[in-house]
N, C-alpha and C. Protein backbone atom coordinates (compact mmCIF):
# COMPACT_ATOMS: atom_id res chain seq x y z
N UNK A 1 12.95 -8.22 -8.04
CA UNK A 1 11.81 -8.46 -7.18
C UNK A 1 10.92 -7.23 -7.20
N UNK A 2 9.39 -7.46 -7.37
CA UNK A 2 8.97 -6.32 -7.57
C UNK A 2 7.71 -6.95 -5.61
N UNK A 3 7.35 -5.37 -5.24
CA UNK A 3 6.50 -5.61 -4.09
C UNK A 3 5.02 -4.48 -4.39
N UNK A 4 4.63 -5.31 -4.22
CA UNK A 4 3.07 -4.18 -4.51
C UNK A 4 1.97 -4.10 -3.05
N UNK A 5 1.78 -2.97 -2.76
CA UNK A 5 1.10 -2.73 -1.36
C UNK A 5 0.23 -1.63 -1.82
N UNK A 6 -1.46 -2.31 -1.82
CA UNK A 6 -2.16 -1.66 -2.15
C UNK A 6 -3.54 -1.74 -0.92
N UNK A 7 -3.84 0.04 0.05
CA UNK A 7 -5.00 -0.07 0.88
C UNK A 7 -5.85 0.86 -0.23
N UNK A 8 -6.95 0.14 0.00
CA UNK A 8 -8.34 0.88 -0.51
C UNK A 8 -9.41 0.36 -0.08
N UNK A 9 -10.51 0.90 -0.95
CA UNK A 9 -11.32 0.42 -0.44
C UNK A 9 -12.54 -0.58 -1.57
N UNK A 10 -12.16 -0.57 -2.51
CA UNK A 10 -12.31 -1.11 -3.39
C UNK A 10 -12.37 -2.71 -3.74
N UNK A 11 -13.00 -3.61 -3.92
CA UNK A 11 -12.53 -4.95 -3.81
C UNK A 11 -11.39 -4.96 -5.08
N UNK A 12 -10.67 -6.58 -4.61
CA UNK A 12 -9.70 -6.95 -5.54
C UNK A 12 -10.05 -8.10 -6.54
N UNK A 13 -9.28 -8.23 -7.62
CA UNK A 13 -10.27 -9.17 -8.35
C UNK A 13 -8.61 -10.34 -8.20
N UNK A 14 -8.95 -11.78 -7.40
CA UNK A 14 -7.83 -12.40 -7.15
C UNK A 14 -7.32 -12.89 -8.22
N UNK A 15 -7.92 -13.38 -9.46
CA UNK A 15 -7.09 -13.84 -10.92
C UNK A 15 -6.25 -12.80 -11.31
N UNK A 16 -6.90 -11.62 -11.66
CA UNK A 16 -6.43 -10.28 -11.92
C UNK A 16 -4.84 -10.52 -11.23
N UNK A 17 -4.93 -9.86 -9.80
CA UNK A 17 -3.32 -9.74 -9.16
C UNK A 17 -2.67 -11.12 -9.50
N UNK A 18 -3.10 -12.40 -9.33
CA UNK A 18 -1.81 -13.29 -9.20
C UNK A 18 -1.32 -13.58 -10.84
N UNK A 19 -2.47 -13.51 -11.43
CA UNK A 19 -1.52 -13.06 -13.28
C UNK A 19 -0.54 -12.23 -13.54
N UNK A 20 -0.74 -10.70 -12.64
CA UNK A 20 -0.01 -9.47 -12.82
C UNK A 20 1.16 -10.43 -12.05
N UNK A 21 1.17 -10.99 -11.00
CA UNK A 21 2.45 -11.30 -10.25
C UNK A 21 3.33 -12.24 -11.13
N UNK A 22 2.79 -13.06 -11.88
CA UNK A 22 3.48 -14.17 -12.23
C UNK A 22 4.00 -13.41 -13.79
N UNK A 23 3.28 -12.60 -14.63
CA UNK A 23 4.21 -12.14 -15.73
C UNK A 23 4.96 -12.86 -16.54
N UNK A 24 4.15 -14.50 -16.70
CA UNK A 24 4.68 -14.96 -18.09
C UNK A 24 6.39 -15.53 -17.15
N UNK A 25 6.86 -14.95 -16.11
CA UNK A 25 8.31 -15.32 -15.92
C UNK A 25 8.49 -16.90 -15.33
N UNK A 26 9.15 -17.33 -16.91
CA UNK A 26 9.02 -18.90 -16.47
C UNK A 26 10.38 -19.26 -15.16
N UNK A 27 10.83 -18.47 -14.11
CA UNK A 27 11.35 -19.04 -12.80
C UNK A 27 10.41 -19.31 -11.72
N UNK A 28 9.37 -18.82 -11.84
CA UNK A 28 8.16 -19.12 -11.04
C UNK A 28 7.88 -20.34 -10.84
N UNK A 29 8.53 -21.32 -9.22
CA UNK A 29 8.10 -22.60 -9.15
C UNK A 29 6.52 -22.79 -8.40
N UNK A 30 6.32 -21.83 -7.71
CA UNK A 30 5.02 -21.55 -6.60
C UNK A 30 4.74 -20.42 -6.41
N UNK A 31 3.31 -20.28 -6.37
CA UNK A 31 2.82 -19.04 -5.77
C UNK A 31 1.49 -19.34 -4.85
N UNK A 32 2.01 -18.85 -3.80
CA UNK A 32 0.98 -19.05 -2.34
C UNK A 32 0.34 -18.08 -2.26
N UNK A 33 -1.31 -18.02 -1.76
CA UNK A 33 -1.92 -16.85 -1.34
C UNK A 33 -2.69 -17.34 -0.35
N UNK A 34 -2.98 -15.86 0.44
CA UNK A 34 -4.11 -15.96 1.05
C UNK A 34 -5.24 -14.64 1.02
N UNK A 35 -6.69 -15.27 1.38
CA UNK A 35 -7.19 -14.08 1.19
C UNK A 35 -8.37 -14.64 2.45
N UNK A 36 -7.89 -12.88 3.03
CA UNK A 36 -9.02 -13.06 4.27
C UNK A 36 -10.44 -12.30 3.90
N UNK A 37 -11.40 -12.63 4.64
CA UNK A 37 -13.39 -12.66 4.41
C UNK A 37 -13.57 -12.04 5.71
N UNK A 38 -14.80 -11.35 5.66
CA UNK A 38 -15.16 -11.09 6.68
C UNK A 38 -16.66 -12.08 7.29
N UNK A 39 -16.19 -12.71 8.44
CA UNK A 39 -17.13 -13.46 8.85
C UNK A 39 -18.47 -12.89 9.68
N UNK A 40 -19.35 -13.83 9.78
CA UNK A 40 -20.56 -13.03 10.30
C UNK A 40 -20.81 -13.45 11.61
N UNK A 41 -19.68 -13.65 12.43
CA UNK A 41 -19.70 -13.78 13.95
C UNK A 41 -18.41 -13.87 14.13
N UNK A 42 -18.20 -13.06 15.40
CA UNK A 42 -17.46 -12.89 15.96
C UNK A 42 -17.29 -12.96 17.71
N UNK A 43 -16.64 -13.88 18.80
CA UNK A 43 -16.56 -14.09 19.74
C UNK A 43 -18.06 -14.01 20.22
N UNK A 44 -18.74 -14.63 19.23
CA UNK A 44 -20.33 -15.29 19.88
C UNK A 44 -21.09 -14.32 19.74
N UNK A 45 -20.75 -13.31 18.82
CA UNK A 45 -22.29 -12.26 18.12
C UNK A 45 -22.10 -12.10 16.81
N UNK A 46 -23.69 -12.25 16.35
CA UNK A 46 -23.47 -12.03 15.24
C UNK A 46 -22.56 -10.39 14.34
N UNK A 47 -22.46 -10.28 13.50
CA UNK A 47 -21.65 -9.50 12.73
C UNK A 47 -22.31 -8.90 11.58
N UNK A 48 -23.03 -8.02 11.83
CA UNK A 48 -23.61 -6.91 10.74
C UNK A 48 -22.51 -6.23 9.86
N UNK A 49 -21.23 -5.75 9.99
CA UNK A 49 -20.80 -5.28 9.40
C UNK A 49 -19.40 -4.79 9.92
N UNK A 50 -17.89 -4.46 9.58
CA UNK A 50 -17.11 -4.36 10.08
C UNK A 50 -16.63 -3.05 9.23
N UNK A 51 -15.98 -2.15 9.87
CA UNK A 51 -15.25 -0.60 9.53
C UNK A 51 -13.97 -0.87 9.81
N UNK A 52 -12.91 -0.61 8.46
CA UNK A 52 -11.24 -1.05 8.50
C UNK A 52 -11.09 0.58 8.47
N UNK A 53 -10.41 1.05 9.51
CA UNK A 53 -9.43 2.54 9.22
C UNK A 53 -7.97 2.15 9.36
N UNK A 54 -6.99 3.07 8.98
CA UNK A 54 -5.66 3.19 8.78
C UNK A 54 -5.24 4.25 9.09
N UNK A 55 -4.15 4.85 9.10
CA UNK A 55 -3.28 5.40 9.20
C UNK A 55 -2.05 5.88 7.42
N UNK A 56 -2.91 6.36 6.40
CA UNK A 56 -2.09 6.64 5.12
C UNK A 56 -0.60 7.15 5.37
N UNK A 57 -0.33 6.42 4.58
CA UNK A 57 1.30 6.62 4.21
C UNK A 57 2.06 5.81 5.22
N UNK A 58 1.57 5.70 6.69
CA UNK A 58 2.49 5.08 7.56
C UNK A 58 2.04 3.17 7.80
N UNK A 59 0.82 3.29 7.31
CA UNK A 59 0.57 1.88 7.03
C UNK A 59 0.80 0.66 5.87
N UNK A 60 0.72 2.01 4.83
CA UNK A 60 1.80 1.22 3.74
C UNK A 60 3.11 1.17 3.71
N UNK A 61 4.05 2.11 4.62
CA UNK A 61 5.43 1.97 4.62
C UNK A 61 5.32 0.16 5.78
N UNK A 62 4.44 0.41 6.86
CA UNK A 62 4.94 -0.83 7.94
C UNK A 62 4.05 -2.22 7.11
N UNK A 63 3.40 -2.37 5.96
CA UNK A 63 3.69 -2.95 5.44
C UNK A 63 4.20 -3.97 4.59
N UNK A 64 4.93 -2.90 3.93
CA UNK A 64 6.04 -2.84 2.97
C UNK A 64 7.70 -3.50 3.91
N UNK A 65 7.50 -2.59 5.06
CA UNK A 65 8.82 -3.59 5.97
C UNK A 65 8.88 -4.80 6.30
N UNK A 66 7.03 -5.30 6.79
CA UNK A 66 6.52 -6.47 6.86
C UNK A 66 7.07 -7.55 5.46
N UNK A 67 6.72 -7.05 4.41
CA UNK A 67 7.52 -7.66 3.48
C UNK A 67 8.51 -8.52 3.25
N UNK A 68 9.49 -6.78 3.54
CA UNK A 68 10.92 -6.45 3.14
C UNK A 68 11.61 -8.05 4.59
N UNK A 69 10.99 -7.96 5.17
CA UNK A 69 11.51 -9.04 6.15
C UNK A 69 11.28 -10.72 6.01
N UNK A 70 10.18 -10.64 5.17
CA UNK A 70 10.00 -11.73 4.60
C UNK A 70 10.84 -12.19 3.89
N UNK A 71 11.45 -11.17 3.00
CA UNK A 71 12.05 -11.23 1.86
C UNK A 71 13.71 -12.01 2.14
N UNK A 72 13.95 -11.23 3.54
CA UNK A 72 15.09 -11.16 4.08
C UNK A 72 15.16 -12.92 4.46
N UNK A 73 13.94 -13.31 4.75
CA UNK A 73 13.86 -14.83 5.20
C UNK A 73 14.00 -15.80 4.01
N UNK A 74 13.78 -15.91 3.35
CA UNK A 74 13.14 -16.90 2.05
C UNK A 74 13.38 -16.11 0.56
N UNK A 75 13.48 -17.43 -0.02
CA UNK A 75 13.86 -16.59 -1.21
C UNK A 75 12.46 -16.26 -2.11
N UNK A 76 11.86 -14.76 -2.37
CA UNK A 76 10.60 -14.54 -2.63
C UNK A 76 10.91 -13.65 -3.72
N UNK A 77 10.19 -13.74 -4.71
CA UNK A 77 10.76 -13.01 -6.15
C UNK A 77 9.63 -11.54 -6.21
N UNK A 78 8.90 -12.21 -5.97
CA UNK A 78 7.68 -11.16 -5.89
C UNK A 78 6.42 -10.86 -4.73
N UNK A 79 5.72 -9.99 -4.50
CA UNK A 79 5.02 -9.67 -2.99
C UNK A 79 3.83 -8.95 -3.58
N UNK A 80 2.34 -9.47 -3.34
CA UNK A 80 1.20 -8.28 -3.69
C UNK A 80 0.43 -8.85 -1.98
N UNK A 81 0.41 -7.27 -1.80
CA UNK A 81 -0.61 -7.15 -0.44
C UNK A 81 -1.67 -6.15 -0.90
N UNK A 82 -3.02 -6.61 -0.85
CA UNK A 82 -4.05 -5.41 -0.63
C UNK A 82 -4.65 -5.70 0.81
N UNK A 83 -4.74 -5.01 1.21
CA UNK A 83 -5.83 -4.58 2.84
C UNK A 83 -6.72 -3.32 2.30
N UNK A 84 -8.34 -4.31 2.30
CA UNK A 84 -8.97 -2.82 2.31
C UNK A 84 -9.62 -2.05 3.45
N UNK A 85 -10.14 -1.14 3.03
CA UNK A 85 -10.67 -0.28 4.41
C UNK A 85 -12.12 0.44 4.19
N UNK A 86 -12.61 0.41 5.05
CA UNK A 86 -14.15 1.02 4.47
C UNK A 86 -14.86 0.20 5.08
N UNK A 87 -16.16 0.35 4.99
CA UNK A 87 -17.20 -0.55 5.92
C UNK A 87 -17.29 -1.92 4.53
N UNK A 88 -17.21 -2.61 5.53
CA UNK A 88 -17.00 -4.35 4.65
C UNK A 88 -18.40 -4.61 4.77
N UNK A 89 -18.95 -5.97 4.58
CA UNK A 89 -20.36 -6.94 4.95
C UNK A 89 -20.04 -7.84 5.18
N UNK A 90 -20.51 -9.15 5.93
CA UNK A 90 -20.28 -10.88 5.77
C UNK A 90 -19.65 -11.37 4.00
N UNK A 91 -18.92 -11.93 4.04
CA UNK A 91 -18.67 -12.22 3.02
C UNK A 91 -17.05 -11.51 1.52
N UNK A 92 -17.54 -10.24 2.35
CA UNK A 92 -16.59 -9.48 1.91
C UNK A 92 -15.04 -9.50 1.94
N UNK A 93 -13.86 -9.75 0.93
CA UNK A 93 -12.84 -9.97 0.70
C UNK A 93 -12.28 -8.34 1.97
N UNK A 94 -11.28 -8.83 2.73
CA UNK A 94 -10.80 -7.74 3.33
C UNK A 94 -9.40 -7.79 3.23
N UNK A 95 -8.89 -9.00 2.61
CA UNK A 95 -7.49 -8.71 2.68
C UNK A 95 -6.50 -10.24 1.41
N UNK A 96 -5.90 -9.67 0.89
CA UNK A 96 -4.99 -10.47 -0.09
C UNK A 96 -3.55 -10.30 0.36
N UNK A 97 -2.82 -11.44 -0.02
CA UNK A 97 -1.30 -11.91 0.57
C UNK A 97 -1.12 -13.07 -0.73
N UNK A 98 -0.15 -12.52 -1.83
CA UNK A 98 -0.18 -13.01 -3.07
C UNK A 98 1.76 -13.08 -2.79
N UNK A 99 2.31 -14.80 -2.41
CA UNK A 99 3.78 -14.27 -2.67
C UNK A 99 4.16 -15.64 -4.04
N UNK A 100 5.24 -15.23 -4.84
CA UNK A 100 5.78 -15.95 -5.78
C UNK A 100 7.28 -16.04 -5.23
N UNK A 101 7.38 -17.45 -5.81
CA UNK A 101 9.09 -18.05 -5.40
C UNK A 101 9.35 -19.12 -6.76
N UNK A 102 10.44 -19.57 -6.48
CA UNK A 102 11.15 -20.65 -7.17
C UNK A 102 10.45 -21.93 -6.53
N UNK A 103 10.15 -22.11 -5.19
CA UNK A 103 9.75 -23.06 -4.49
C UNK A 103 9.14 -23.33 -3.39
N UNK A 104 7.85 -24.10 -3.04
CA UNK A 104 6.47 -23.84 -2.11
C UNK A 104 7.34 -23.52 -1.05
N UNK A 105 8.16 -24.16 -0.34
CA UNK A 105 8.59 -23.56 0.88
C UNK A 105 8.72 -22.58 1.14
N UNK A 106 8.80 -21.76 0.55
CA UNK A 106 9.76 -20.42 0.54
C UNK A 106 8.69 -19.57 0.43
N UNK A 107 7.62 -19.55 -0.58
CA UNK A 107 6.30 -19.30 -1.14
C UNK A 107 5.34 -19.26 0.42
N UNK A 108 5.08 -20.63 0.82
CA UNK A 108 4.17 -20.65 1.80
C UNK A 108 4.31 -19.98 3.04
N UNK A 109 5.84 -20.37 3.10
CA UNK A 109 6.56 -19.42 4.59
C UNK A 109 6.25 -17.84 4.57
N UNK A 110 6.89 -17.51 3.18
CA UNK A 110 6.57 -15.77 3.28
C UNK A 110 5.28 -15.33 3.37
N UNK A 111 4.51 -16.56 2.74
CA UNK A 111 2.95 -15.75 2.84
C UNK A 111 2.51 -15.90 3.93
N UNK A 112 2.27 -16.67 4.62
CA UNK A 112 1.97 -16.98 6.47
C UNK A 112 2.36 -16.19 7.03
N UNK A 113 4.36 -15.70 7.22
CA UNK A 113 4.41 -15.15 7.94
C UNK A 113 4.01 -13.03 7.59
N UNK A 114 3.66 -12.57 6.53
CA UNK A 114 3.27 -11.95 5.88
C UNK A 114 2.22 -11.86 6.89
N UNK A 115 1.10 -12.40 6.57
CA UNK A 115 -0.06 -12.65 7.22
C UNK A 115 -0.37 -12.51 8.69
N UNK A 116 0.20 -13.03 9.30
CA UNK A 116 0.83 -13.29 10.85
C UNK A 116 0.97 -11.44 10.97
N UNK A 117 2.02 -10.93 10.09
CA UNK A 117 2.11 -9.73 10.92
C UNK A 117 1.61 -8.93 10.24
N UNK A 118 0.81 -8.95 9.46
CA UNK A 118 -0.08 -8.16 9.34
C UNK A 118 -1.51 -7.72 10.07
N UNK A 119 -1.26 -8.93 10.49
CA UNK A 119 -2.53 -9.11 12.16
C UNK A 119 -2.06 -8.51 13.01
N UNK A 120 -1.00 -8.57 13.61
CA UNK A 120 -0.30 -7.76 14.61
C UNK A 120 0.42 -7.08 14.67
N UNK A 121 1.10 -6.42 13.37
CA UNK A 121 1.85 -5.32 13.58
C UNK A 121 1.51 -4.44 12.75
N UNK A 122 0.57 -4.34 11.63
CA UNK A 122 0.62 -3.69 10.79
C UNK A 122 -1.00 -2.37 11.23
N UNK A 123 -0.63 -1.16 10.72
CA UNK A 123 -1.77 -0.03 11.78
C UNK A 123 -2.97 -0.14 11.04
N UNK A 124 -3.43 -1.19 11.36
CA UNK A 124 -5.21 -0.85 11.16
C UNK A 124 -6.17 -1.73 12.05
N UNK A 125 -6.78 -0.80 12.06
CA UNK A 125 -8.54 -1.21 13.67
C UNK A 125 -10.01 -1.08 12.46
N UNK A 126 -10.17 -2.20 13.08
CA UNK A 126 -11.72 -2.63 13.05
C UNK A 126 -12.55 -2.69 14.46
N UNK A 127 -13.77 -1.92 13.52
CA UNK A 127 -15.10 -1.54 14.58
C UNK A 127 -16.01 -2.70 13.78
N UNK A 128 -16.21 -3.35 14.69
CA UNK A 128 -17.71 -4.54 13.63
C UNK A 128 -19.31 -3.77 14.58
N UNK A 129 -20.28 -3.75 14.03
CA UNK A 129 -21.59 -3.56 14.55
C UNK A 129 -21.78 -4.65 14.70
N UNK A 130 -22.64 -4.69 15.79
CA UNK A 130 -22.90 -6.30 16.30
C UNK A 130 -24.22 -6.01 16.65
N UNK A 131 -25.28 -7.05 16.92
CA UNK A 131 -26.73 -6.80 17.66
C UNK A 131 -26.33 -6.22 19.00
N UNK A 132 -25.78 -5.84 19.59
CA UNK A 132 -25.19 -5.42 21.03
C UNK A 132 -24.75 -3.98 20.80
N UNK A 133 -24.30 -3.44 19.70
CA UNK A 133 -24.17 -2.49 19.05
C UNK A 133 -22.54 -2.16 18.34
N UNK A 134 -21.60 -0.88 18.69
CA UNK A 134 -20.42 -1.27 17.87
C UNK A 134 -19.65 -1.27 19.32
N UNK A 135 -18.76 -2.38 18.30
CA UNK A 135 -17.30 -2.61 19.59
C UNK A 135 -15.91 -2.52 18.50
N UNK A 136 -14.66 -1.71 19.33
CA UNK A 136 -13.59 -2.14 18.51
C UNK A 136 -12.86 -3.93 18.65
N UNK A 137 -12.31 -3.94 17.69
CA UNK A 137 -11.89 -5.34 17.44
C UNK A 137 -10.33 -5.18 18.02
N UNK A 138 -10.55 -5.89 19.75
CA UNK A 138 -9.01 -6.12 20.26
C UNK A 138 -7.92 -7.09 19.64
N UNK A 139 -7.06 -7.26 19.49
CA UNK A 139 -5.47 -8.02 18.89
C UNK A 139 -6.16 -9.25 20.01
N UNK A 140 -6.09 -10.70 19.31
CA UNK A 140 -6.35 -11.72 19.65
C UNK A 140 -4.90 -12.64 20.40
N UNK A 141 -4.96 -13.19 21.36
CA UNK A 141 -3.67 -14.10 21.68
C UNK A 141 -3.33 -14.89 20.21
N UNK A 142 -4.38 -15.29 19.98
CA UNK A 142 -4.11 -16.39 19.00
C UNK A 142 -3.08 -15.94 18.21
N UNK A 143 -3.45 -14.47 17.69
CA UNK A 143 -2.97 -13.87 16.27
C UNK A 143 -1.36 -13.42 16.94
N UNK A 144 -0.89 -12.75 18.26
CA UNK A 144 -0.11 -12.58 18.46
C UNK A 144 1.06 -13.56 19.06
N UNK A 145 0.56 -15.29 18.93
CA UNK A 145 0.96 -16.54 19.81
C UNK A 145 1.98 -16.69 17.92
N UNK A 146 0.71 -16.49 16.79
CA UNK A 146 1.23 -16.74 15.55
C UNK A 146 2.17 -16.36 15.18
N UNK A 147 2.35 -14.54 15.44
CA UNK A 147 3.58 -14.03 14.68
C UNK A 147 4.81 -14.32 15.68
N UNK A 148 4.46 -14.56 17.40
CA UNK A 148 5.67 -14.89 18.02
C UNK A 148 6.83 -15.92 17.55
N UNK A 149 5.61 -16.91 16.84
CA UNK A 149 6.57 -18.37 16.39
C UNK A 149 7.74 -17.74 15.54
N UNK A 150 7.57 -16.57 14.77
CA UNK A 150 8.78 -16.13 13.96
C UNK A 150 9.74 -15.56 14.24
N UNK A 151 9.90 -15.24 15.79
CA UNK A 151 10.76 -14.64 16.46
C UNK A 151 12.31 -15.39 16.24
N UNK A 152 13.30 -14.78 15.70
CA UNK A 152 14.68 -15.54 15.58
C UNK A 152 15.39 -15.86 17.27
């Protein structure tokens, strides 16, 4: 199993990673992704622009655990996460969740729940400029109602 956790700030090119993931290895029954955008409203203002910061080295290790727990759930052969950081625009790719399995279940589960806590547990804040001016971006019920469902 290989896991790849990449922050920058750089966009990702999505054919690019899920080719690198799949490697020709014919056990590959599914591969699920997701990739989050940055939208141009947010809780009823518009959205000029959003700023991702982190925390280096300690945001790719929590992660990488984020993963490693997935992994622990479902049977997942392979893992690519990018989160980037830097001032985004409307439209802008801010985040990839690329998992490969033997089979969609297993595939779809890890990538959701991947996703899920990467919203809520994983260290990075967004500031969006808004016509109102800048606000930080608080942890949503929604997003933390999501990763609860995975609680054993």
């Amino acid at each position: 199993m290989s896991v790849t956790v990449r922050v920058q700030s750089e966009d990702f090119d999505i054919s690019k990673e899920i080719a690198f993931l799949r490697r020709d290895n014919p056990r590959i029954g599914a591969i699920a992704s997701f990739i989050g955008v940055v939208r141009d409203m947010n809780e009823g203002d518009s959205v000029a622009e959003m700023t991702l910061e982190h925390y280096p080295g300690m945001t790719e290790k929590s992660v990488e655990d984020i993963i490693t727990q997935a992994c622990d759930r479902w049977q997942v052969m392979d893992a690519v996460v990018i989160h980037r950081i830097g001032t985004l625009k409307p439209l802008d790719q801010i985040v990839l969740v690329v998992v490969s399995s033997a089979h969609r279940g297993d595939a779809f589960a890890a990538c959701e729940f991947i996703m899920d806590f990467l919203k809520t547990r994983a260290p990075f804040w967004k500031k969006e400029q808004t016509g109102k001016g800048a606000r930080w971006v608080d942890a949503r019920a929604a997003d933390d109602a999501a990763a609860e469902r995975w609680q054993r």
